[in-house]
C-alpha atoms as a PDB file:
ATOM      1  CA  UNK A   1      27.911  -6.399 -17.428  1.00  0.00           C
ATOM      2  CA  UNK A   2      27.955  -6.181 -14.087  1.00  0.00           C
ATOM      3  CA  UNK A   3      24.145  -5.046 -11.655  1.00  0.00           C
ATOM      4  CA  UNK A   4      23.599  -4.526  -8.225  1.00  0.00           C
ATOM      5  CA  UNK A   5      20.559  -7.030  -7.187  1.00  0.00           C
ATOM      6  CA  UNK A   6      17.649  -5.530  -4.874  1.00  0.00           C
ATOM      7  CA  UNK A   7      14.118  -6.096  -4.062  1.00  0.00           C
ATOM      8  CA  UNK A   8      10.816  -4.378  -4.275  1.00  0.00           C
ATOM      9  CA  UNK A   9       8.482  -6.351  -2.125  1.00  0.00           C
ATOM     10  CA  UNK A  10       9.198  -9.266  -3.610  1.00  0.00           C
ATOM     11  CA  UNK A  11       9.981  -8.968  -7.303  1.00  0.00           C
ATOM     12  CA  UNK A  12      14.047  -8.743  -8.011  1.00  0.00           C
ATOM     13  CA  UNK A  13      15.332  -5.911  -9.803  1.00  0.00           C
ATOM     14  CA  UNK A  14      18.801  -5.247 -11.614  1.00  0.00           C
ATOM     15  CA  UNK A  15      20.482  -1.351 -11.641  1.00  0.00           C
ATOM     16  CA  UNK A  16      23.868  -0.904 -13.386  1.00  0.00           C
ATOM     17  CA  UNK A  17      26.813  -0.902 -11.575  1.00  0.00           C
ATOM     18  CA  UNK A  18      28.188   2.310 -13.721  1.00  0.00           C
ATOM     19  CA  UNK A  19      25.216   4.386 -12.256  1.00  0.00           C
ATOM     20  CA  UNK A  20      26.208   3.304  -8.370  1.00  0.00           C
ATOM     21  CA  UNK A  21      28.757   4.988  -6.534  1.00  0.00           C
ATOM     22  CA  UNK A  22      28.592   3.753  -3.088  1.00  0.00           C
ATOM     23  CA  UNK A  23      26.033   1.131  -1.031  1.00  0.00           C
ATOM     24  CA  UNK A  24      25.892   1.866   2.110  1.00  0.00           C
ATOM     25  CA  UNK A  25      24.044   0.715   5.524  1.00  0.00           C
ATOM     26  CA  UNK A  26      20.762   2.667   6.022  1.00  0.00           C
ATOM     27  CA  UNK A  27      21.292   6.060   8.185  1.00  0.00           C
ATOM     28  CA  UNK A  28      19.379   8.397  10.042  1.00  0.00           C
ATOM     29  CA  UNK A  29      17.436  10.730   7.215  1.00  0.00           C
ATOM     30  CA  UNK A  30      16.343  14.327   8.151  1.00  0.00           C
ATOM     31  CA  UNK A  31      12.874  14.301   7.149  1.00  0.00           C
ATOM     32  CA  UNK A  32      11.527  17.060   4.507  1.00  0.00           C
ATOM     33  CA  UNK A  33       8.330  19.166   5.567  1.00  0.00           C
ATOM     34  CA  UNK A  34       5.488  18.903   3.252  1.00  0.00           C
ATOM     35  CA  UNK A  35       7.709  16.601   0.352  1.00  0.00           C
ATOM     36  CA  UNK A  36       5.893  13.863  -2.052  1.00  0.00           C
ATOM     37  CA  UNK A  37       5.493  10.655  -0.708  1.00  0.00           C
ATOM     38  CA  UNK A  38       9.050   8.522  -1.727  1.00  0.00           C
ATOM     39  CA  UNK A  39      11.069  11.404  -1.094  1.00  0.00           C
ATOM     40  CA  UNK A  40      12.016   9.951   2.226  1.00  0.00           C
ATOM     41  CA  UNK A  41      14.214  13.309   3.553  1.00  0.00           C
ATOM     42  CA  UNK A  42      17.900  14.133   3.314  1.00  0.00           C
ATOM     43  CA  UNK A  43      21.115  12.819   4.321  1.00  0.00           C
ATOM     44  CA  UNK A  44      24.597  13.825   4.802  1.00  0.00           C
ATOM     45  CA  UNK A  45      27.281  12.034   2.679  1.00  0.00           C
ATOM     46  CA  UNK A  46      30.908  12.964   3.832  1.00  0.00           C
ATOM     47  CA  UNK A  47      29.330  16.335   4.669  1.00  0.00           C
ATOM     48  CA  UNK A  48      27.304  17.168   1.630  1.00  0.00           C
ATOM     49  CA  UNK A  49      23.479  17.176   2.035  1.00  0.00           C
ATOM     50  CA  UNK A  50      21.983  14.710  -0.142  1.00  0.00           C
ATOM     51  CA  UNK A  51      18.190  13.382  -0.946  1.00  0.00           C
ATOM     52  CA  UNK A  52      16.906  10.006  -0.177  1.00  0.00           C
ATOM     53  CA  UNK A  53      14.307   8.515  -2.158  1.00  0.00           C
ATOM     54  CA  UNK A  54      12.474   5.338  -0.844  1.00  0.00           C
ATOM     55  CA  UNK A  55      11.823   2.908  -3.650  1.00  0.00           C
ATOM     56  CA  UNK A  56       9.107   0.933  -1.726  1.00  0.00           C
ATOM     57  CA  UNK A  57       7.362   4.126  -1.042  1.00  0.00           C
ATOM     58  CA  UNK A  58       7.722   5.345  -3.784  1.00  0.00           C
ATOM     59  CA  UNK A  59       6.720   2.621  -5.909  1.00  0.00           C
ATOM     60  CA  UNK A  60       4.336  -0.012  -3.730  1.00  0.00           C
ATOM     61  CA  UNK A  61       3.504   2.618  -1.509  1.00  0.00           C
ATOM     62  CA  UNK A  62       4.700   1.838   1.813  1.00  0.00           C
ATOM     63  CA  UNK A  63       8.501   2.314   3.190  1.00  0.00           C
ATOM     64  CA  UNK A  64      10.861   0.176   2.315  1.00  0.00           C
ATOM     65  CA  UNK A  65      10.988  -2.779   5.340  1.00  0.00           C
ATOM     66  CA  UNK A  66      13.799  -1.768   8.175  1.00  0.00           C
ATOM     67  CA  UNK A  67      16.014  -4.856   7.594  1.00  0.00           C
ATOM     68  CA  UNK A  68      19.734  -5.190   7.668  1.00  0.00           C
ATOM     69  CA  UNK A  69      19.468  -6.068   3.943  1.00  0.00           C
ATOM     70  CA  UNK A  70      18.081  -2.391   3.579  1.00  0.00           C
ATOM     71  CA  UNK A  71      20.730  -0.149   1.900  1.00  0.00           C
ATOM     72  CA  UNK A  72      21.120   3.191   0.738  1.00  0.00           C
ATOM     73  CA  UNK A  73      22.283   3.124  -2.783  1.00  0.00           C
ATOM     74  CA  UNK A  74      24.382   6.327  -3.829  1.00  0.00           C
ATOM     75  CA  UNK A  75      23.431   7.014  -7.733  1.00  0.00           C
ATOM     76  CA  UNK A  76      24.761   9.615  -9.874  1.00  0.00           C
ATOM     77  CA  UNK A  77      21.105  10.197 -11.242  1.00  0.00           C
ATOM     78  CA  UNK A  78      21.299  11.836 -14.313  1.00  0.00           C
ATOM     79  CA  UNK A  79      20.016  15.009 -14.919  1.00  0.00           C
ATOM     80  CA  UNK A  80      19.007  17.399 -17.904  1.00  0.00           C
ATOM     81  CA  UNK A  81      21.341  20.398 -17.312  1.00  0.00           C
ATOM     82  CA  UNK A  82      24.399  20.590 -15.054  1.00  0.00           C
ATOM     83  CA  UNK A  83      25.330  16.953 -14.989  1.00  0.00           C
ATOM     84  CA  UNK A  84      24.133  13.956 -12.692  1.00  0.00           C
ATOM     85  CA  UNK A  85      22.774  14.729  -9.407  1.00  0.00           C
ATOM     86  CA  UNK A  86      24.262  12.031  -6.668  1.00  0.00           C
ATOM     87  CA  UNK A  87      21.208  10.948  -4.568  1.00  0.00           C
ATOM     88  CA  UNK A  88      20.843   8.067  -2.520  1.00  0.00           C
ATOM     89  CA  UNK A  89      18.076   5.147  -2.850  1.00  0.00           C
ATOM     90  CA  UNK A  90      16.439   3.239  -0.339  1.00  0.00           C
ATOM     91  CA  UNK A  91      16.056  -0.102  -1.364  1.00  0.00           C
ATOM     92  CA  UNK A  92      15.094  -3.755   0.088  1.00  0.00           C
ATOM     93  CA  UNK A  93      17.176  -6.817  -0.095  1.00  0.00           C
ATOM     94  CA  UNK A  94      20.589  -5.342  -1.051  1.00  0.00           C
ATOM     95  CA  UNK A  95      22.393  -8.210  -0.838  1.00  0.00           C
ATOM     96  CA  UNK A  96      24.692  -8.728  -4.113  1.00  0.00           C
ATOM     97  CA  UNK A  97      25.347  -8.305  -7.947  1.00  0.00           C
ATOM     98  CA  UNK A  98      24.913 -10.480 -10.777  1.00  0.00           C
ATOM     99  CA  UNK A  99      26.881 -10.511 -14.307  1.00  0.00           C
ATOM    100  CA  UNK A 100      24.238 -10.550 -17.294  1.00  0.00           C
ATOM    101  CA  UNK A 101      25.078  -9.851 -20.734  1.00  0.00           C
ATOM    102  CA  UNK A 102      22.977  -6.937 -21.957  1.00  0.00           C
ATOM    103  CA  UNK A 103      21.391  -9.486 -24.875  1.00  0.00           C
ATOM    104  CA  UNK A 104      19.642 -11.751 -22.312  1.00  0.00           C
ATOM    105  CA  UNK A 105      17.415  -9.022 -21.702  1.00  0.00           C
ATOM    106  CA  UNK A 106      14.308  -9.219 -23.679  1.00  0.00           C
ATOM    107  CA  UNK A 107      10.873  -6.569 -23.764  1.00  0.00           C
ATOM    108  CA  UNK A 108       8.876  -7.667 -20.799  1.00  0.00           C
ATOM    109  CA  UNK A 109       5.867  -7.054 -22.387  1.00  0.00           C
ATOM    110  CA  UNK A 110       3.424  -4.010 -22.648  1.00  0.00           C
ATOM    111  CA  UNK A 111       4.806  -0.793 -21.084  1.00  0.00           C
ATOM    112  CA  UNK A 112       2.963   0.915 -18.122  1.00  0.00           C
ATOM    113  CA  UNK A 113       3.156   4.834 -18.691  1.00  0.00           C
ATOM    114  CA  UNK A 114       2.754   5.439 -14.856  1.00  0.00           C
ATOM    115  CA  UNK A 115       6.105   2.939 -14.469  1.00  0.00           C
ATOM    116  CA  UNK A 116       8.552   4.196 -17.350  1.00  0.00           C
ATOM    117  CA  UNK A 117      11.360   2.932 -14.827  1.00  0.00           C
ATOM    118  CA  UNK A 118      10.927  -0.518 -15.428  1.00  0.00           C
ATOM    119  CA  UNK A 119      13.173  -2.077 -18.197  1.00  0.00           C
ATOM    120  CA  UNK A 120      13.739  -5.205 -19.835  1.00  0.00           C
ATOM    121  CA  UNK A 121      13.753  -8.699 -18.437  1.00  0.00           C
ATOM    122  CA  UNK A 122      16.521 -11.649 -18.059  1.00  0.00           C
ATOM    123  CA  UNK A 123      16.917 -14.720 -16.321  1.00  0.00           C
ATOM    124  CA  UNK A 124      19.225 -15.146 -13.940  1.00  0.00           C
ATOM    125  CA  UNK A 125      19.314 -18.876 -13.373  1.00  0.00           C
ATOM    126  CA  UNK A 126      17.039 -18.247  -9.910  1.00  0.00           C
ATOM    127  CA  UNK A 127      13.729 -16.478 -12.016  1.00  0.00           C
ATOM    128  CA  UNK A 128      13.274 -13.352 -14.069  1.00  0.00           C
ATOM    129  CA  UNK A 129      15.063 -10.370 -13.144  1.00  0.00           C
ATOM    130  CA  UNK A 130      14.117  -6.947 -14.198  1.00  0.00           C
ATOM    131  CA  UNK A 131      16.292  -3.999 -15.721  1.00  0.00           C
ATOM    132  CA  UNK A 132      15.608  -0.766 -13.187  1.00  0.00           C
ATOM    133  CA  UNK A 133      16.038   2.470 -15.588  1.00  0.00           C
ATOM    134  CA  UNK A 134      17.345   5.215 -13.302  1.00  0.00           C
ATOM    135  CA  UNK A 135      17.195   7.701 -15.489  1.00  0.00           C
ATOM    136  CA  UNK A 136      13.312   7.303 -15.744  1.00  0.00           C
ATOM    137  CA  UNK A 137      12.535   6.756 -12.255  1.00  0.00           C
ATOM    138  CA  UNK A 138      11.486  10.462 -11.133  1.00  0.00           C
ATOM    139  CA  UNK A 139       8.797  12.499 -12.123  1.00  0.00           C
ATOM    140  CA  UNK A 140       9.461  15.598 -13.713  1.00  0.00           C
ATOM    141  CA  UNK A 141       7.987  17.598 -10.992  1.00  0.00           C
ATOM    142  CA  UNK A 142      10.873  16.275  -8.727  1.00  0.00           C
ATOM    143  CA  UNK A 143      13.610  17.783 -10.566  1.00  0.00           C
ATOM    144  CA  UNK A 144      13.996  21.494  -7.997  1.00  0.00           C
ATOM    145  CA  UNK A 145      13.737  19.022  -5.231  1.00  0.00           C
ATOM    146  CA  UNK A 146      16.707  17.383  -6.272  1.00  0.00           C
ATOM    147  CA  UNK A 147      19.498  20.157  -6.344  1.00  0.00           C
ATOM    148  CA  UNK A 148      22.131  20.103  -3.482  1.00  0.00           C
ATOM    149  CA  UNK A 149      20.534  24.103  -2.438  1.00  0.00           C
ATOM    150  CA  UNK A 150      17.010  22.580  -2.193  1.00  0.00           C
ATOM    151  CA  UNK A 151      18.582  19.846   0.206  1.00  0.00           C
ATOM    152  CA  UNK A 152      21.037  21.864   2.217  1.00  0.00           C
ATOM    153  CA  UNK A 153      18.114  24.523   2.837  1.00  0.00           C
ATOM    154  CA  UNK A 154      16.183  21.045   4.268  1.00  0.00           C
ATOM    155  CA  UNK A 155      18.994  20.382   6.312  1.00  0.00           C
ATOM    156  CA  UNK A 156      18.906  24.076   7.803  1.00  0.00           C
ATOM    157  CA  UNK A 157      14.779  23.835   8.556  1.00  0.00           C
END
């Protein structure tokens, strides 16, 4: 199975490929009045408004390093009703993808309600690598902010 490789400070992660539809270089974001720290502002993708969410802020709390390894990862993030919602993640250390077979990931030990994101680990010859679970990566409370109306009304402010 094939995973994009990024960083978060300086632990390695693993997303699946299936959930990425584009990596891009980091662009200009149109910041969003008043929105939750991580939600870094919006973007336009081949003309549709799209949000950005900043992994580093979101997560360690404090943005994600300007570095020319910095990408903005287009995910189809999936979402209760309506199908996935494409949205774009800021992430450190974008630099290239790794084949693992899903059995070489094992429990990485006792889960951390406040971090529901974070999956599995493997080895991938260089340390541990750990399994990023999209689909549990945004509060609940995020959900409105995510719709393309919500971001094209941010785009209009």
């Amino acid at each position: 199975m094939l995973f994009l490789l990024f960083q978060l400070g300086e632990e390695r992660y693993v997303l699946d490929t299936a959930s990425v539809a584009e990596v891009l270089p980091l662009v200009g974001m149109r910041p969003i009045p008043h929105a939750p720290p991580g939600l870094a502002g919006v973007f336009s993708w081949r003309g549709t408004p799209l949000p950005a969410i900043d992994l580093a802020q979101l997560i360690l709390g404090r943005p994600a390093r300007r570095r020319l390894s910095t990408r903005l990862i287009l995910v189809d993030y999936p979402a209760e009703a309506g199908g996935p919602t494409r949205l774009g993640l800021i992430a450190e250390g974008v630099t290239e993808t790794v084949r693992l077979d899903p059995a070489d990931f094992t429990d990485a030990g006792p889960a951390v309600d406040a971090a529901p994101y974070l999956g599995p680990v493997a080895n991938d010859g260089r340390g541990l690598v750990q399994r990023f679970e999209l689909r549990h990566l945004l509060p609940t409370t995020w959900r409105g902010l995510l719709s393309a109306p919500e971001a094209a009304r941010a785009l209009e402010c």
